[in-house]
Protein backbone atom coordinates (compact mmCIF):
# COMPACT_ATOMS: atom_id res chain seq x y z
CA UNK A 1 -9.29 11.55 -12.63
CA UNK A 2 -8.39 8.59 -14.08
CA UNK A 3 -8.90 4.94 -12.99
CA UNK A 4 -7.48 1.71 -14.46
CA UNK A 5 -10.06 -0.83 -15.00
CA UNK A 6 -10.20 -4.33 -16.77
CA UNK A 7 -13.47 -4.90 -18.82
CA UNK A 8 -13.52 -8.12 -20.75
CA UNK A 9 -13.12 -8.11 -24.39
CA UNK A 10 -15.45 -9.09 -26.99
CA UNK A 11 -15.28 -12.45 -27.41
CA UNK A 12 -16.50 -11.84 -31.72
CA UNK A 13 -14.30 -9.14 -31.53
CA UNK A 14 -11.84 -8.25 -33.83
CA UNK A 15 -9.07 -5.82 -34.63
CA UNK A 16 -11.40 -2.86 -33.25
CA UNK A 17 -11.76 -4.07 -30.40
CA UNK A 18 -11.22 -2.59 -27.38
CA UNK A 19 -8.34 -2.72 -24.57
CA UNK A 20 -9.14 -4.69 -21.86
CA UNK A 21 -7.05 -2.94 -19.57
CA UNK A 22 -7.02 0.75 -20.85
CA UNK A 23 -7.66 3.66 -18.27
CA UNK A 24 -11.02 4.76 -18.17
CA UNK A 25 -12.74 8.30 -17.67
CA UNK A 26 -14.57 9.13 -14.33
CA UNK A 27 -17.68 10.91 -15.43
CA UNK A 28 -18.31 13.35 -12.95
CA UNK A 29 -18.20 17.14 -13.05
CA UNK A 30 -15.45 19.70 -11.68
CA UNK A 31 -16.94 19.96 -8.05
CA UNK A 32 -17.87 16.36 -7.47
CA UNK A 33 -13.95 14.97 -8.96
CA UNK A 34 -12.53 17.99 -6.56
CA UNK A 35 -14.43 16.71 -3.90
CA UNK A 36 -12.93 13.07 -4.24
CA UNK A 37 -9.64 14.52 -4.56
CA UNK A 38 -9.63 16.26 -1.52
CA UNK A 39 -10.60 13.24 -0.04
CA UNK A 40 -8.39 10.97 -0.82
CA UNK A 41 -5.30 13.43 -0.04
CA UNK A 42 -6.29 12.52 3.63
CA UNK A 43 -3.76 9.96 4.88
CA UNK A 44 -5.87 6.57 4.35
CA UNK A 45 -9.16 7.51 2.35
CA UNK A 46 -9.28 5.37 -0.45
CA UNK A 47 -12.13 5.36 -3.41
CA UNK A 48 -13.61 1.86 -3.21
CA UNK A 49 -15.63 0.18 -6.42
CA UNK A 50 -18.89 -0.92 -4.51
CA UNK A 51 -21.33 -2.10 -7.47
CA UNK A 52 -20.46 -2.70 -10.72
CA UNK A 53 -23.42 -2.41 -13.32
CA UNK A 54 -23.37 -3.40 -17.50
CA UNK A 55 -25.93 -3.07 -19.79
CA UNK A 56 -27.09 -4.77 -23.00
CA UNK A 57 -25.07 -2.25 -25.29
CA UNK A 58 -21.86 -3.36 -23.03
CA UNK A 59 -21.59 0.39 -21.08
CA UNK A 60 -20.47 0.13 -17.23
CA UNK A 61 -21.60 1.73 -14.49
CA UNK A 62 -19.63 1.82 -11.38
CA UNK A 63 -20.86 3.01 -7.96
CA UNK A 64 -17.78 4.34 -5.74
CA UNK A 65 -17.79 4.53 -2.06
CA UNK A 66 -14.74 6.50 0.24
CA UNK A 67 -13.13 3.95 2.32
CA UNK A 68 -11.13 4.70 4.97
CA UNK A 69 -8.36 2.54 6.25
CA UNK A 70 -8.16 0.73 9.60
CA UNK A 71 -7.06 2.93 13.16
CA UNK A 72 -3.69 1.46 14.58
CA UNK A 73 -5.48 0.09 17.66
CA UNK A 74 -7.58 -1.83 14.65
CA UNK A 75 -5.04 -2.94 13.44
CA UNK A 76 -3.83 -4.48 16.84
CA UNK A 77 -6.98 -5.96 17.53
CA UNK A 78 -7.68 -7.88 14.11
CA UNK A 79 -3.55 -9.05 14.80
CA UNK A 80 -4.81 -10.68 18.42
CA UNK A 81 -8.03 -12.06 17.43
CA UNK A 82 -5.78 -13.65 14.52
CA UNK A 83 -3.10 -14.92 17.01
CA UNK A 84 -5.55 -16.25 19.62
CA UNK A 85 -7.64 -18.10 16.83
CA UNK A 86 -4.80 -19.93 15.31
CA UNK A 87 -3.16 -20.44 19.25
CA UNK A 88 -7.03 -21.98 20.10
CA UNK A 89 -6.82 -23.97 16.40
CA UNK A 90 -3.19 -25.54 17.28
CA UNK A 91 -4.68 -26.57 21.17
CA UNK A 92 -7.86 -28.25 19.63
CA UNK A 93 -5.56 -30.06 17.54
CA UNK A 94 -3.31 -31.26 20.00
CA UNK A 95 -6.18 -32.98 21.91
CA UNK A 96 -7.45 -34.84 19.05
């Protein structure tokens, strides 16, 4: 498993420096990375970044969460809240 994550050069840096953008290694053994990727295989399960820790020598520490993604009827909803704010936003305006 690999995952593509920006971590800010070294400002002092120099030509050893590392890539800001390389791919970096998810340190986890067999089971728990066969675990994740049977997870996300299901349609809409996602692997989230929830906390991102760095310490003094400049080593992350990510915490991941499994998202999953919104339900259609979800989806609906959030669309008709959205509709009947910005339809309540353009009638408040009118009256002013």
């Amino acid at each position: 498993f690999v995952i593509n994550m920006t971590v800010e050069e070294y400002a002092y840096g120099n030509y050893y420096n590392h890539r800001p953008k390389a791919e970096r290694k998810l340190l986890l053994n067999k089971k728990e990375l066969k675990k994740l990727k049977k997870e996300i295989d299901v349609k809409g399960n996602a692997i989230i970044p929830l906390k991102l820790f760095v310490n003094d020598r400049g080593l992350a520490k990510l915490v991941i969460g499994l998202g999953k993604g919104k339900k259609l009827y979800d989806k609906r909803e959030t669309i008709k809240d959205r509709d009947n704010k910005r339809n309540l936003d353009r009638i408040k305006k009118d009256f002013r």
